[in-house]
Protein backbone atom coordinates (compact mmCIF):
# COMPACT_ATOMS: atom_id res chain seq x y z
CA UNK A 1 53.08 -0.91 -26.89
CA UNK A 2 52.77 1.78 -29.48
CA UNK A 3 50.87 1.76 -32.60
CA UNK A 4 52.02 -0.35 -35.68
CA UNK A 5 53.47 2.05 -38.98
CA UNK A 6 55.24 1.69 -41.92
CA UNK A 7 57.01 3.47 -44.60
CA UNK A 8 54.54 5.41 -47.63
CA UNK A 9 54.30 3.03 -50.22
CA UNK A 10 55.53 6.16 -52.73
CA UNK A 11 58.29 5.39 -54.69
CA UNK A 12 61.36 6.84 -52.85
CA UNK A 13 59.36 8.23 -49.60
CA UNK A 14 60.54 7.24 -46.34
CA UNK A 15 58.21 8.81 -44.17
CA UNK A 16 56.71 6.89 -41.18
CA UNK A 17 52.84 6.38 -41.22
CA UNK A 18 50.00 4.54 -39.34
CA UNK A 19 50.16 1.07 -40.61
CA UNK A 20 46.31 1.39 -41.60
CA UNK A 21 47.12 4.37 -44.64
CA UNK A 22 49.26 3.41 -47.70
CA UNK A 23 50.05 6.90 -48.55
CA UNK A 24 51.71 9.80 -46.13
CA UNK A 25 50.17 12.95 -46.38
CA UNK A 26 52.05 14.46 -49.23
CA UNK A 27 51.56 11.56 -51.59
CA UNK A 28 48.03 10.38 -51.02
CA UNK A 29 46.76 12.43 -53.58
CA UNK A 30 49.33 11.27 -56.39
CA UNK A 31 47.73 7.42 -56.10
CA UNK A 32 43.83 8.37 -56.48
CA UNK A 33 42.99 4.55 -57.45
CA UNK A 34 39.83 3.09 -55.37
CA UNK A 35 42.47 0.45 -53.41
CA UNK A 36 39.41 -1.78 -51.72
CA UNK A 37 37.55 -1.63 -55.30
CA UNK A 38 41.03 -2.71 -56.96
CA UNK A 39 41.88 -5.46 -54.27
CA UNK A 40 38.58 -7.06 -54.55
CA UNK A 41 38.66 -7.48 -58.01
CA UNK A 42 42.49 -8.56 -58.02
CA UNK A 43 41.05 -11.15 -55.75
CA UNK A 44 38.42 -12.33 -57.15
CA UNK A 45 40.49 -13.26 -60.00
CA UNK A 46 42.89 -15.01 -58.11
CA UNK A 47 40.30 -17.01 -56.38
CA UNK A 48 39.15 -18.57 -59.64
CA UNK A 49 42.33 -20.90 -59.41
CA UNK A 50 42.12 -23.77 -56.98
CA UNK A 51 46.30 -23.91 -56.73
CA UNK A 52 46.29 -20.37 -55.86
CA UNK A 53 43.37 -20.16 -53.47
CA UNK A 54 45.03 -23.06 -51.40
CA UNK A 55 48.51 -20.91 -51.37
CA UNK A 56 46.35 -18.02 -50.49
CA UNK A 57 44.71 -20.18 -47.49
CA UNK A 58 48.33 -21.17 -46.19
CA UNK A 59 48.54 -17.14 -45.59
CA UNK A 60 45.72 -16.85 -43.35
CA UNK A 61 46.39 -19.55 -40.93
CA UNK A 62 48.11 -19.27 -37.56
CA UNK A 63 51.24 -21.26 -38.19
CA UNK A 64 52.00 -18.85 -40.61
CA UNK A 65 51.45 -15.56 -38.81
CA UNK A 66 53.67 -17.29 -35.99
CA UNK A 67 56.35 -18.32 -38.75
CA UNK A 68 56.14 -14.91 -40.29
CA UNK A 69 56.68 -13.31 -36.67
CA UNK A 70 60.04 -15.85 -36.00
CA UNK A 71 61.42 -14.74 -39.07
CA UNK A 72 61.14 -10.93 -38.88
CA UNK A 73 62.29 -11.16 -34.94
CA UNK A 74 65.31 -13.65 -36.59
CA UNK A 75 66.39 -11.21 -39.39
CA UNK A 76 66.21 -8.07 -37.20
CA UNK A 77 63.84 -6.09 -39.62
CA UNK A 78 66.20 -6.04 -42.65
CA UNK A 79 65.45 -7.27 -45.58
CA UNK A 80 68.40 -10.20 -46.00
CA UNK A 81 68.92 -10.06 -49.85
CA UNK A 82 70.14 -6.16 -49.35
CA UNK A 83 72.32 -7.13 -46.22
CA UNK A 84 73.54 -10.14 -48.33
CA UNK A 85 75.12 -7.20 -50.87
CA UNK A 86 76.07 -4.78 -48.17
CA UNK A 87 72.70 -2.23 -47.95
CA UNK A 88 70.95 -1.87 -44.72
CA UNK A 89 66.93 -2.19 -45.76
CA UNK A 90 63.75 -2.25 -43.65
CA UNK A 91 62.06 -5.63 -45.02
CA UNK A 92 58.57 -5.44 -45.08
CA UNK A 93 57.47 -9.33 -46.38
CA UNK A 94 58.71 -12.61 -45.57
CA UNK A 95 59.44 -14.37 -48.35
CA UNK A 96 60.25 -18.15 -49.48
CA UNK A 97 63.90 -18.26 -50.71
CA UNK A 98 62.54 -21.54 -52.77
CA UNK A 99 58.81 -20.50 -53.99
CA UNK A 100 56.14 -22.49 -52.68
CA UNK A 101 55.05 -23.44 -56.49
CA UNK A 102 58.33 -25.39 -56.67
CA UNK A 103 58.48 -27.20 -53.54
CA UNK A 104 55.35 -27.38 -51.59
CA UNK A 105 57.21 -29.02 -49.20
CA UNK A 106 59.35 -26.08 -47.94
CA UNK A 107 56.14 -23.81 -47.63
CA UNK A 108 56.29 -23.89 -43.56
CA UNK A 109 60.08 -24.73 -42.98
CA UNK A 110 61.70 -21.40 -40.99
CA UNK A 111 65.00 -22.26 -42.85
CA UNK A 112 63.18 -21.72 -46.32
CA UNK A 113 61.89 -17.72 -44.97
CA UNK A 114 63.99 -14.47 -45.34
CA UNK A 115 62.61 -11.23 -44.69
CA UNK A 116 62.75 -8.84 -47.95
CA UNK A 117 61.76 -5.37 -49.05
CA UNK A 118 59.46 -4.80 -51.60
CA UNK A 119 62.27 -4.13 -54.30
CA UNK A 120 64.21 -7.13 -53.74
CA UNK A 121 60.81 -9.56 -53.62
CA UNK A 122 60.16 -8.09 -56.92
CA UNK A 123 63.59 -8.94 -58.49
CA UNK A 124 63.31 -12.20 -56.70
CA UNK A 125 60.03 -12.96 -58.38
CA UNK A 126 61.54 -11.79 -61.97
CA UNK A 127 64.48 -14.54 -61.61
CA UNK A 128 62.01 -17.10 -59.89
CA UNK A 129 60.07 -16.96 -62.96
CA UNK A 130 62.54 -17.67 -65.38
CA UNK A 131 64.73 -20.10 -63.44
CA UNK A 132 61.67 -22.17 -61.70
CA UNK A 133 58.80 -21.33 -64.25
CA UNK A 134 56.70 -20.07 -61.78
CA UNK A 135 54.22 -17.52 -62.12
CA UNK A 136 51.47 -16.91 -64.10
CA UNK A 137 50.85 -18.24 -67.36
CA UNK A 138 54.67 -20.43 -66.82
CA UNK A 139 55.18 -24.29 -66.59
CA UNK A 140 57.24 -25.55 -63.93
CA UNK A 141 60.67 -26.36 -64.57
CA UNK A 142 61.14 -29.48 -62.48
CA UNK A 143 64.74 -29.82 -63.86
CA UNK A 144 65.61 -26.47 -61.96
CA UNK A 145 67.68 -26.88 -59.19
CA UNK A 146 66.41 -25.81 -55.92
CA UNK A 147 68.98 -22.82 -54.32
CA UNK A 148 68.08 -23.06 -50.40
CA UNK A 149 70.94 -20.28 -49.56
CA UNK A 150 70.16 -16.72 -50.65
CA UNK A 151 74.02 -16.11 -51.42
CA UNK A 152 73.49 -18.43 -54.51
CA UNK A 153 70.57 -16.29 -55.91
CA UNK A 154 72.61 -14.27 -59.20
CA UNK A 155 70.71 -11.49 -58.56
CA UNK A 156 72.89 -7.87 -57.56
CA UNK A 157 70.03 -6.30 -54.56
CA UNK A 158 72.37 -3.53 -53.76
CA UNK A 159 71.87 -2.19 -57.66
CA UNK A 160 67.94 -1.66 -57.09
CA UNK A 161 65.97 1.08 -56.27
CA UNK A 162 64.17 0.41 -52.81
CA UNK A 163 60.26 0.97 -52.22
């Protein structure tokens, strides 16, 4: 079995590296920021909420590495919310198509996981936020109505830029 890589996490870059750098050779010098000094600090303020350091927990654990593993073997290595809209995407996370804030419930159900790229989870998240309330600083809208098939989701994937 070969090594693990990814794409550079450069805006636009497609080029193929170790999974342990975040930056091919050409563009590791155009992101200078201290990542493990940044991360720890990002977590640190995460882990001050109890809600989120439960979430955080789920993450870590087994059944979710196993889950996580189903659903990127399932969806092929594309990220489903370009395919949806016609665009042929490596996905990189596996995401909850109804956030975990919202229904707890659906947090380890395989039918509730699509594999995404960076650019659609982030437009996902936007429209999450407004239609659910989730997020930071938001209340929960518990009059939303849960959408369980990615079709549904108003949200045009094949108009973004990918990551």
């Amino acid at each position: 079995m070969g090594t693990k890589v990814h794409t550079c996490a450069h805006q636009g870059c497609r080029k193929l590296i170790p999974f342990t750098d975040r930056y091919c050779s050409q563009h590791v010098a155009l992101h200078p920021r201290e990542t493990k000094q940044f991360d720890k600090t990002y977590n640190v303020k995460r882990n001050r909420d109890t809600k989120i350091k439960e979430r955080i927990a789920f993450y870590n654990t087994k059944q979710w590495k196993q889950l996580r593993k189903q659903v990127i073997e399932r969806d092929n290595g594309l990220d489903q919310y370009a395919l949806r809209d016609g665009l042929i995407v490596l996905g990189k996370l596996v995401d909850h198509i109804v956030p975990i804030e919202f229904a707890p419930e659906l947090k380890d159900d395989i039918s509730n996981l699509v594999l995404t790229s960076m650019a659609s989870h982030k437009a996902k998240t936007e429209w999450e936020q407004e239609h659910y309330g989730t997020g930071k600083s938001n209340t929960i809208n518990k009059q939303a109505v849960p959408i369980k098939d990615i079709k549904y989701i108003p949200i045009k994937f094949n108009e973004l830029k990918t990551i």
